[in-house]
N, C-alpha and C. Protein backbone atom coordinates (compact mmCIF):
# COMPACT_ATOMS: atom_id res chain seq x y z
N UNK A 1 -5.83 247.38 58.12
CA UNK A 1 -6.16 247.11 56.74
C UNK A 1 -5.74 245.71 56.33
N UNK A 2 -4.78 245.21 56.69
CA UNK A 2 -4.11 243.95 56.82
C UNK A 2 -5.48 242.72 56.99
N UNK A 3 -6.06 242.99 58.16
CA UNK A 3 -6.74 242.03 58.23
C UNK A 3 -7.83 241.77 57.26
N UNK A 4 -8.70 242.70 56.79
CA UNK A 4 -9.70 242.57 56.27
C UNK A 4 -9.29 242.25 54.78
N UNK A 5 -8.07 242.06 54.34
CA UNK A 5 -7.60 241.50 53.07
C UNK A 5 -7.40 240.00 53.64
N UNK A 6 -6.46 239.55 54.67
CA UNK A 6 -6.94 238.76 54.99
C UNK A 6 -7.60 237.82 55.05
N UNK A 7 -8.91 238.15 55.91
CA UNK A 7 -10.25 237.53 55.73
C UNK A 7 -10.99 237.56 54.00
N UNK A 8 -10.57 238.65 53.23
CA UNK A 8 -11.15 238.20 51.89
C UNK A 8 -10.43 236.83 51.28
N UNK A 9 -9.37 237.00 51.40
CA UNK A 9 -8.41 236.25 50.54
C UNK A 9 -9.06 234.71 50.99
N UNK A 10 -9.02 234.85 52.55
CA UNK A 10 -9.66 233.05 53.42
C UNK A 10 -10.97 232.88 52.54
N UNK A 11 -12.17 233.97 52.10
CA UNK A 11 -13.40 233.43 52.20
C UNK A 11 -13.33 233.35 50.67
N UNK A 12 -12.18 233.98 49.77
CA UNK A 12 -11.89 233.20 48.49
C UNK A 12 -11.25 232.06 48.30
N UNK A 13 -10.83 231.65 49.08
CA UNK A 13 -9.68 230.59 48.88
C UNK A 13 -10.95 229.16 49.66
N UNK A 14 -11.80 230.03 50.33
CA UNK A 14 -13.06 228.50 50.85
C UNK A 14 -14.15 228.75 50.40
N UNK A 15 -14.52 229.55 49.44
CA UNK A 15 -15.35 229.82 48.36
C UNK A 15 -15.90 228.59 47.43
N UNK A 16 -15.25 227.88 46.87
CA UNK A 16 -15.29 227.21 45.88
C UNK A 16 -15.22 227.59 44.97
N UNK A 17 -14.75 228.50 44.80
CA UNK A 17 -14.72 229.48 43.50
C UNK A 17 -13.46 228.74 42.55
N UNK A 18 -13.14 227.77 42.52
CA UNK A 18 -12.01 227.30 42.06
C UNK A 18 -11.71 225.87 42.58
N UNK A 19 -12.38 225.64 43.31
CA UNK A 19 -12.16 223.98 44.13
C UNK A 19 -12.02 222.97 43.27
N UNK A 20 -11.51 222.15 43.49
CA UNK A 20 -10.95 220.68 42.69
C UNK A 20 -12.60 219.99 42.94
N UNK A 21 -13.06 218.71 42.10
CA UNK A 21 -14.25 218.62 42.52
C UNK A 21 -13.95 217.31 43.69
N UNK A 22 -15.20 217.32 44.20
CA UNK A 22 -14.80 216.68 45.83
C UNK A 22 -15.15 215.29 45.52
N UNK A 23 -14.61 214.44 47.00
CA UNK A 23 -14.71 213.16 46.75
C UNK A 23 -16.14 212.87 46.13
N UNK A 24 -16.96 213.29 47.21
CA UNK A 24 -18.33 212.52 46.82
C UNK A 24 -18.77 212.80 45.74
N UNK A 25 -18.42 213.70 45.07
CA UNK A 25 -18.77 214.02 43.45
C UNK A 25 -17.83 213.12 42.93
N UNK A 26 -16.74 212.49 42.87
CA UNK A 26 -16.28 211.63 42.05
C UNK A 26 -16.62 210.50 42.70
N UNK A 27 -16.89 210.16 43.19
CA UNK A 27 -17.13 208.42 44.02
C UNK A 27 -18.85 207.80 43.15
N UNK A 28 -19.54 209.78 43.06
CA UNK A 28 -21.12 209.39 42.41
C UNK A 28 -21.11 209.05 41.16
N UNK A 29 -19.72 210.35 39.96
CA UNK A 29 -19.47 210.06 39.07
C UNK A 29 -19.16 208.23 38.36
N UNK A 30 -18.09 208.16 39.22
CA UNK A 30 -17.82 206.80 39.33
C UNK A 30 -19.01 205.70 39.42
N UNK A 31 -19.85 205.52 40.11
CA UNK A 31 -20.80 204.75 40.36
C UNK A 31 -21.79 204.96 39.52
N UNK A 32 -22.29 206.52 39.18
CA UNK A 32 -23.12 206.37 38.04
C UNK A 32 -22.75 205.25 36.84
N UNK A 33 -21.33 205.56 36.48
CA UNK A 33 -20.60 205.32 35.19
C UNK A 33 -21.02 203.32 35.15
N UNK A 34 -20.35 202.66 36.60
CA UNK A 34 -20.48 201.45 36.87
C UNK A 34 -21.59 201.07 36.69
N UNK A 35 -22.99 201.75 37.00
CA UNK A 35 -24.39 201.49 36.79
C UNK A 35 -24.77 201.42 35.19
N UNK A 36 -24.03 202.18 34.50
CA UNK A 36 -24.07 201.87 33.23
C UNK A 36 -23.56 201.64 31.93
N UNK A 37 -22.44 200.94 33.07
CA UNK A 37 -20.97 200.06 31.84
C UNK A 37 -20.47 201.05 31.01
N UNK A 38 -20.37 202.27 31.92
CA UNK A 38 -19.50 203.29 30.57
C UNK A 38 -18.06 202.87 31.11
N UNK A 39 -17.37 202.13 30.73
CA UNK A 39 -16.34 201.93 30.60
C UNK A 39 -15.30 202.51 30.56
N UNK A 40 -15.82 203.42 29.81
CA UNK A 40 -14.71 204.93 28.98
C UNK A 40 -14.79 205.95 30.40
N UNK A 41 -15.65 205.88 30.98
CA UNK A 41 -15.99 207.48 31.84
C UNK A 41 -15.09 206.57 33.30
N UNK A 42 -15.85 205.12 33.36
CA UNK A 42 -15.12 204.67 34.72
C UNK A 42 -13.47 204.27 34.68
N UNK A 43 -12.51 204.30 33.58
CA UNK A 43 -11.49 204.46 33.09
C UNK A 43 -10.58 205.76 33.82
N UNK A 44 -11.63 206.91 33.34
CA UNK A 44 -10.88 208.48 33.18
C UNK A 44 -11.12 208.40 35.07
N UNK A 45 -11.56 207.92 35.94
CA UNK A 45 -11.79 208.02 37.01
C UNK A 45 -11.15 207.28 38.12
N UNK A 46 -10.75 206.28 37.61
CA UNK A 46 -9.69 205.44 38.15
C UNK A 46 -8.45 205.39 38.29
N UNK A 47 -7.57 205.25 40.03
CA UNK A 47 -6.52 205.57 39.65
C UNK A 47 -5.45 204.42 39.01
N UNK A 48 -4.38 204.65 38.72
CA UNK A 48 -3.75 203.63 38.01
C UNK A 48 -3.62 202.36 39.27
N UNK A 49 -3.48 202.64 40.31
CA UNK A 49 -3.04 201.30 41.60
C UNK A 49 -4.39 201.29 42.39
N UNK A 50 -5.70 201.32 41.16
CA UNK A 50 -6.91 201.07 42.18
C UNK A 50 -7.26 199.14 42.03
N UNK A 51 -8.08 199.23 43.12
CA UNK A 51 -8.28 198.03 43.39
C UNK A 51 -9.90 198.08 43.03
N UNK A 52 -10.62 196.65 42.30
CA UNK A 52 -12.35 196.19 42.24
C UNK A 52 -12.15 194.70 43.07
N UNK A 53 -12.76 194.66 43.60
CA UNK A 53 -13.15 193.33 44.62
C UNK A 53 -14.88 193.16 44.81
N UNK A 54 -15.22 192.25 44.38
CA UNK A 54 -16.70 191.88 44.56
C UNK A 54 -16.39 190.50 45.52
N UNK A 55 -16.39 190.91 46.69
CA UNK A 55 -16.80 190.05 47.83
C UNK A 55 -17.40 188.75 47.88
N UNK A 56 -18.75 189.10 46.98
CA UNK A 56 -19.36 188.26 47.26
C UNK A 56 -19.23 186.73 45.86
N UNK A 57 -18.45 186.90 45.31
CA UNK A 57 -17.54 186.57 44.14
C UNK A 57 -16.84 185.05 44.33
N UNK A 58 -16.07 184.90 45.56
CA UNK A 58 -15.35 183.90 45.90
C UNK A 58 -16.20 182.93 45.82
N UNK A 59 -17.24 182.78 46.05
CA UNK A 59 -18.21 181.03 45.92
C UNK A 59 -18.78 180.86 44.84
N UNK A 60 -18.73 181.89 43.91
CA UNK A 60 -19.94 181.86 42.54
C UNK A 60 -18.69 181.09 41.33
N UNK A 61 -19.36 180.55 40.34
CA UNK A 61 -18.33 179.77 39.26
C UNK A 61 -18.27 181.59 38.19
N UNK A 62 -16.99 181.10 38.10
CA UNK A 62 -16.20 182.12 37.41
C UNK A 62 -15.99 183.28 38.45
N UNK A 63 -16.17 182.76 39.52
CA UNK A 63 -15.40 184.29 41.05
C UNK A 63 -13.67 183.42 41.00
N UNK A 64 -13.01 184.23 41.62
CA UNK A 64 -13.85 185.66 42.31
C UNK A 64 -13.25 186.57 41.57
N UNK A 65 -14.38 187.75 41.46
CA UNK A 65 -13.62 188.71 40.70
C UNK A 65 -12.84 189.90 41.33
N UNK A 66 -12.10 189.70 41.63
CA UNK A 66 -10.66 190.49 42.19
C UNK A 66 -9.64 191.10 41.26
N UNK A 67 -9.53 192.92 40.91
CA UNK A 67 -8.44 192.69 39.71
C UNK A 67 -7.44 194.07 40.58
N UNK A 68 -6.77 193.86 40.29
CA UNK A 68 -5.98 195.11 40.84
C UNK A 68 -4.97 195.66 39.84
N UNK A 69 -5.37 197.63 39.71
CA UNK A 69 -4.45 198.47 39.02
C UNK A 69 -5.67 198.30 37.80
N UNK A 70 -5.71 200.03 36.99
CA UNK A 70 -7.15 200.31 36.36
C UNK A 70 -6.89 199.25 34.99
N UNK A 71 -5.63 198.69 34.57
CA UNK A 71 -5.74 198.16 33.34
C UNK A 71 -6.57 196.94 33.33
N UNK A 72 -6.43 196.28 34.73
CA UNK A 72 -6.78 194.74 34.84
C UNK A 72 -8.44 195.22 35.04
N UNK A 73 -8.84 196.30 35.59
CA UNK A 73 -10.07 196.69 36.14
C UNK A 73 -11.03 196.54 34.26
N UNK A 74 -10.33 197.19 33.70
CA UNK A 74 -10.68 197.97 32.73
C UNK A 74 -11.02 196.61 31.86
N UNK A 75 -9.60 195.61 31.77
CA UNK A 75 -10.15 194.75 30.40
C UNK A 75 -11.07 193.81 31.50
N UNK A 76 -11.30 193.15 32.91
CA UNK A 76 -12.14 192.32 32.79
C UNK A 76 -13.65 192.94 32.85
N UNK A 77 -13.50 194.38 33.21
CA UNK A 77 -14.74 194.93 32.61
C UNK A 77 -15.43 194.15 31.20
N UNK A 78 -14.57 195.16 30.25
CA UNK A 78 -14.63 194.91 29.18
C UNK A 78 -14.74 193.56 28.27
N UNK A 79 -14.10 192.45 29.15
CA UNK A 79 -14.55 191.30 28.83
C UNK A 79 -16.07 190.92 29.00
N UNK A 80 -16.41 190.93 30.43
CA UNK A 80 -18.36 190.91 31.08
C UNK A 80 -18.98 191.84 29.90
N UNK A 81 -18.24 192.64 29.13
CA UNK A 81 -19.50 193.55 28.17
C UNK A 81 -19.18 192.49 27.19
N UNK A 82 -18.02 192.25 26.63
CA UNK A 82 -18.54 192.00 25.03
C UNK A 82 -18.27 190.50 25.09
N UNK A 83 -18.29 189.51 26.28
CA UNK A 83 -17.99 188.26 26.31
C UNK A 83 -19.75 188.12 26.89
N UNK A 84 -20.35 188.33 27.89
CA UNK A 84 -21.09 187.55 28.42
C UNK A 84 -22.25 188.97 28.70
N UNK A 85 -22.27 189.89 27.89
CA UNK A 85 -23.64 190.91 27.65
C UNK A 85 -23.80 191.77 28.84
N UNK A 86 -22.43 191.77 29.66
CA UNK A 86 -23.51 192.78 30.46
C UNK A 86 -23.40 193.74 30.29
N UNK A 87 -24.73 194.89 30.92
CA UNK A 87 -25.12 195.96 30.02
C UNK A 87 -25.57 196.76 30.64
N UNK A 88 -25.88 196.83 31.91
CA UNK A 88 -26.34 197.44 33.04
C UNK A 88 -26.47 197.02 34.25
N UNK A 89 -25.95 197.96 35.31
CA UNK A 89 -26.28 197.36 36.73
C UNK A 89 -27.66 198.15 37.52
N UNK A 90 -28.96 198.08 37.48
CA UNK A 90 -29.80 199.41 38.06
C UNK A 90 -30.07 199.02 39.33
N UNK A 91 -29.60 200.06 40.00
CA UNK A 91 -29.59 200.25 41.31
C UNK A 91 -30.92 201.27 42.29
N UNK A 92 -31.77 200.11 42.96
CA UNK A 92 -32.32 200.88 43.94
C UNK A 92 -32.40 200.87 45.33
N UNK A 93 -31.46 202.31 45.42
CA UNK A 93 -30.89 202.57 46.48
C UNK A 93 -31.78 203.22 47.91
N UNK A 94 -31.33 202.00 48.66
CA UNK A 94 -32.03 202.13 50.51
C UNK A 94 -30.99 203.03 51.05
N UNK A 95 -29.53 203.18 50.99
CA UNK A 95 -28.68 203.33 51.74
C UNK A 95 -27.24 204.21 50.92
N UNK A 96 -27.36 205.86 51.08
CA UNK A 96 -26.14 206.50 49.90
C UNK A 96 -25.62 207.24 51.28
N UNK A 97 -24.52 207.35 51.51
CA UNK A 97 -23.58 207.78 52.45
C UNK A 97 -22.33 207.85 51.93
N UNK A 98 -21.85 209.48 52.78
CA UNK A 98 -20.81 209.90 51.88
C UNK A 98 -19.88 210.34 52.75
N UNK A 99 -18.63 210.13 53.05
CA UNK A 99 -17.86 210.90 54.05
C UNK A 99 -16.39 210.49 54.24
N UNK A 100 -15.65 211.56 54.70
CA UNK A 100 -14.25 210.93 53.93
C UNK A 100 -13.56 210.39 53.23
N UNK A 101 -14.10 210.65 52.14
CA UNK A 101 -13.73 210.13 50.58
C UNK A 101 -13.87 208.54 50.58
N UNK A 102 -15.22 208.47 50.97
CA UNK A 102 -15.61 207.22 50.84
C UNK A 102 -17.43 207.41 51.00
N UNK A 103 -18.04 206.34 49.84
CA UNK A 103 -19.35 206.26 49.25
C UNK A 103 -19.19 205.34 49.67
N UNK A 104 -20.83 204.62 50.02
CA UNK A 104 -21.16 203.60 50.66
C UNK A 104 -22.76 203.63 49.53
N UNK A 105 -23.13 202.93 48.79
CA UNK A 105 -24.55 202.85 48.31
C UNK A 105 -25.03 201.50 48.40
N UNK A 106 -26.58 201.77 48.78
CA UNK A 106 -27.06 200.34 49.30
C UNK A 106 -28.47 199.83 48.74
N UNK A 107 -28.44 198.71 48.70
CA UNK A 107 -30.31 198.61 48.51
C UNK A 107 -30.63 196.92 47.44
N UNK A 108 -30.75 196.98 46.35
CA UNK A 108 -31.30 196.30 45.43
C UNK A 108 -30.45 196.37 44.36
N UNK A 109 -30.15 195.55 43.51
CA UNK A 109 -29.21 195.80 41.85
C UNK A 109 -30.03 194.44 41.09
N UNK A 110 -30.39 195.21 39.85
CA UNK A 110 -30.79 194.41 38.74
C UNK A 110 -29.90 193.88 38.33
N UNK A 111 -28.73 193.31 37.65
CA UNK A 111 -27.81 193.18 36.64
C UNK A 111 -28.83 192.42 35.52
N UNK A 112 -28.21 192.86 34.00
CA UNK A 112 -28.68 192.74 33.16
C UNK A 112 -27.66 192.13 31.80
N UNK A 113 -27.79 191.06 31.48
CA UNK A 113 -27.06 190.65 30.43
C UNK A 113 -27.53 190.23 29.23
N UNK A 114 -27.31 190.60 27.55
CA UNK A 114 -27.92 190.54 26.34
C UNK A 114 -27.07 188.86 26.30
N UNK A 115 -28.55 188.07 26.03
CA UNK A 115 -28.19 186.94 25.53
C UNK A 115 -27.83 186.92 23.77
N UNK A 116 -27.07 185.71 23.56
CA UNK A 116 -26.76 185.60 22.17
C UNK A 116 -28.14 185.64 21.65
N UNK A 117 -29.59 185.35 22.07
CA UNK A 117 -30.55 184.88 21.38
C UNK A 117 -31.73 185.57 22.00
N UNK A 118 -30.82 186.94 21.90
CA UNK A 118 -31.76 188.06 22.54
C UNK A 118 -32.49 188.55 23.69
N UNK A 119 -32.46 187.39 24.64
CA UNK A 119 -33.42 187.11 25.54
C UNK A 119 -32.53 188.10 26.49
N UNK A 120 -32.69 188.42 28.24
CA UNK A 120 -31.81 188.95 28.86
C UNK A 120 -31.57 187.86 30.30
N UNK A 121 -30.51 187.77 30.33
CA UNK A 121 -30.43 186.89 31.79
C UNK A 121 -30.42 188.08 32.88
N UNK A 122 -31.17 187.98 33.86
CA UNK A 122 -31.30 189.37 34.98
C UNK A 122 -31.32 188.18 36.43
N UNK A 123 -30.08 189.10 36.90
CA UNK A 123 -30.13 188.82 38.41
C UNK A 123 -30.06 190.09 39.42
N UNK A 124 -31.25 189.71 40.27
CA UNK A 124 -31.73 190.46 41.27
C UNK A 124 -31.35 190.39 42.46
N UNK A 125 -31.01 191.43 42.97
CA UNK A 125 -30.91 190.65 44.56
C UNK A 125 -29.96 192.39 45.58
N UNK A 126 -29.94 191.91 46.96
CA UNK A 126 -29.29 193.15 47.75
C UNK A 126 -27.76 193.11 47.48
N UNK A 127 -26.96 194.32 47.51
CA UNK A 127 -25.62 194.44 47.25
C UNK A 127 -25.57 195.93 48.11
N UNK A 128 -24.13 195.91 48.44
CA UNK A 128 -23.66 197.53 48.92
C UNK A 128 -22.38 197.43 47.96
N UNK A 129 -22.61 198.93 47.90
CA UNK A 129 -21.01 198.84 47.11
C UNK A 129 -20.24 200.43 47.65
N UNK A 130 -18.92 200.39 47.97
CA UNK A 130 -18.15 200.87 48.22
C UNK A 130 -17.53 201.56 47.36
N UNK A 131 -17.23 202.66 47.45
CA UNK A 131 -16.32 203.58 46.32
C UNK A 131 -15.26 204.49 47.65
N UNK A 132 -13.93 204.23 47.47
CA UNK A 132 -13.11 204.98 47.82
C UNK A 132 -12.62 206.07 46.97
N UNK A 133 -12.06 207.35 47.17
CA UNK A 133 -11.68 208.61 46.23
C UNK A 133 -10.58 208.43 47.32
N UNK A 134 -9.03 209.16 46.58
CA UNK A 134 -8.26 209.99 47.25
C UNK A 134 -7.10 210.70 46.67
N UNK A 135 -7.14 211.77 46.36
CA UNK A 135 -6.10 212.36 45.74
C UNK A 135 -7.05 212.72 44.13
N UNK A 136 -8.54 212.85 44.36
CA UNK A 136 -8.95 213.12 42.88
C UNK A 136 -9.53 212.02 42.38
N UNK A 137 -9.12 210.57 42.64
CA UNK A 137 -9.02 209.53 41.59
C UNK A 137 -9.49 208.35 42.40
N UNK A 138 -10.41 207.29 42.13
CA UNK A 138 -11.01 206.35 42.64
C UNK A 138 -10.11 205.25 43.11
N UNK A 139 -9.51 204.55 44.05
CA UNK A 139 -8.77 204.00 44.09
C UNK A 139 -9.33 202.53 44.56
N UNK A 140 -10.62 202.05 45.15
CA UNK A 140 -11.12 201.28 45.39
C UNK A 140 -12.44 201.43 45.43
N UNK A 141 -12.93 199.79 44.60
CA UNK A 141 -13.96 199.41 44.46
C UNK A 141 -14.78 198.09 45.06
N UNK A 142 -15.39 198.37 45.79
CA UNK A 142 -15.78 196.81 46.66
C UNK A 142 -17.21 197.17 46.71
N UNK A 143 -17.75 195.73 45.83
CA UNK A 143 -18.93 195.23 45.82
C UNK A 143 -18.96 193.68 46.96
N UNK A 144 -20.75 193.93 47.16
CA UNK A 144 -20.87 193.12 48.63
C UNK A 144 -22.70 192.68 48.11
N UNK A 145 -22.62 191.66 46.74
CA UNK A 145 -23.75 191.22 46.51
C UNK A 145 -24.42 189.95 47.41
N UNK A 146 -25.13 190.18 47.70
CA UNK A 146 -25.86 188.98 47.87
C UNK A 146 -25.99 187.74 47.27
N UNK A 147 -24.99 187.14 46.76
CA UNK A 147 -26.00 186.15 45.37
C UNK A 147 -26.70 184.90 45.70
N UNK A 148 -26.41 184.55 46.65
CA UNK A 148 -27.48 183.43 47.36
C UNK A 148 -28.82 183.76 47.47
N UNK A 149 -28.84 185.00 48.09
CA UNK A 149 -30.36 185.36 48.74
C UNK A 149 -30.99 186.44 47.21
N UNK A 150 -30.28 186.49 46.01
CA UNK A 150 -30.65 186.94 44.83
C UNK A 150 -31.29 185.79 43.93
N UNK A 151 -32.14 186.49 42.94
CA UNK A 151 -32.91 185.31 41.70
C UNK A 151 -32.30 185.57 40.90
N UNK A 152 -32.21 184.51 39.78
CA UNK A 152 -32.14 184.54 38.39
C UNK A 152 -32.81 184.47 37.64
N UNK A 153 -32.82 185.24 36.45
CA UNK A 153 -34.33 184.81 35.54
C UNK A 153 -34.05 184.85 34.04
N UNK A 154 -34.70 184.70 33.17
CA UNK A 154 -34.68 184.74 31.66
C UNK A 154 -35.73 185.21 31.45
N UNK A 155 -35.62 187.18 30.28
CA UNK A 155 -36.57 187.45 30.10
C UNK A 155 -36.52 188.53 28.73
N UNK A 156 -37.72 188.03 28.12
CA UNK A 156 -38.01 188.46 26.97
C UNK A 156 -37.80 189.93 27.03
N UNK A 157 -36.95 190.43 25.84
CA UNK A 157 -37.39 191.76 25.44
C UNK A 157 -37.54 192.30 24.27
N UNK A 158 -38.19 193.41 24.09
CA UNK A 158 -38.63 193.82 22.88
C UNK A 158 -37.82 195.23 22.69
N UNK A 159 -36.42 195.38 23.25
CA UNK A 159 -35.80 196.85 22.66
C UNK A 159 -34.04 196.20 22.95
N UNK A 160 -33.67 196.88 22.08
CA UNK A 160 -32.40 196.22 21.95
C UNK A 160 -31.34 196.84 23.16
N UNK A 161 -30.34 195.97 23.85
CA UNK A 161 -29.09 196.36 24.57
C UNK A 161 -28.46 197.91 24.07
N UNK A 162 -28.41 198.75 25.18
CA UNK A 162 -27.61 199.80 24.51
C UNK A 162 -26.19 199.67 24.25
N UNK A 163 -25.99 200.27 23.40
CA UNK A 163 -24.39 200.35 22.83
C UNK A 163 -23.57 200.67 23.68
N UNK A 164 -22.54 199.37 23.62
CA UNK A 164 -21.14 199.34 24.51
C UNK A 164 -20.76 201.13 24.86
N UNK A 165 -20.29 201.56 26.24
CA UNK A 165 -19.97 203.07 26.19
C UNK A 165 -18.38 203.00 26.02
């Protein structure tokens, strides 16, 4: 009788009937959030000693952007929103891989920034970006843009920036 309590107790306990949610669900959470400057959501997801590194950062004027621990993450976020418009990153993805608490997403990124004079500055181009999870909580972020082999452009629009998240 022993055993077959046992075996219930194992196929409740690997059920999911109660599971913490898993890396790759927070690494997507996370990356959704980054795709669309919610600030507030990529905050609650971060751990306090995480690291953002954009790689490709060190040669561009105003790189590199390197911040480490979620406060520094958080305000130079928050600076790129309400200093210099940006407002979205849209991502189309060639390449989503998930495994040992680590996301790998790949392909194309729009970035999108509200000019003072309405217009949008958009740069295009290939990027991968990296999301580490461990212990629940995002602890690293590494972007790997292209910006050489990306365009820049200036372009009219007719619907307004969505509201800071």
């Amino acid at each position: 009788m022993t055993r077959p309590l046992t075996l219930a107790v194992a196929a409740l306990m690997f059920s999911g009937a109660s599971h913490a949610q898993e890396p790759a669900e927070i690494a997507r959470a996370y990356f959704d959030a980054y795709s669309t400057m919610n600030i507030e959501r990529m905050e609650s997801l971060l751990a306090e000693d995480a690291v953002f590194s954009d790689r490709g950062s060190f040669d561009v004027p105003g790189g590199p952007y390197h911040y480490e621990g979620r406060e520094a993450i958080i305000a130079a976020l928050t600076q790129f929103q309400d200093q210099w418009g940006l407002y979205a990153l849209n991502y189309e993805l060639s390449l989503e891989h998930e495994a040992s608490g680590q996301a790998v997403y790949g392909g194309q990124v729009e970035a999108r920034w509200r000019m003072q004079d309405g217009r949008d500055r958009v740069w295009r181009g290939d990027i991968v970006t990296t999301v580490r999870v461990r212990d629940g909580e995002v602890i690293e972020h590494l972007d790997l843009p292209d910006y050489g082999g990306g365009e820049m452009s200036i372009e009219e629009v007719t619907e307004p920036a969505p509201a800071a998240q």
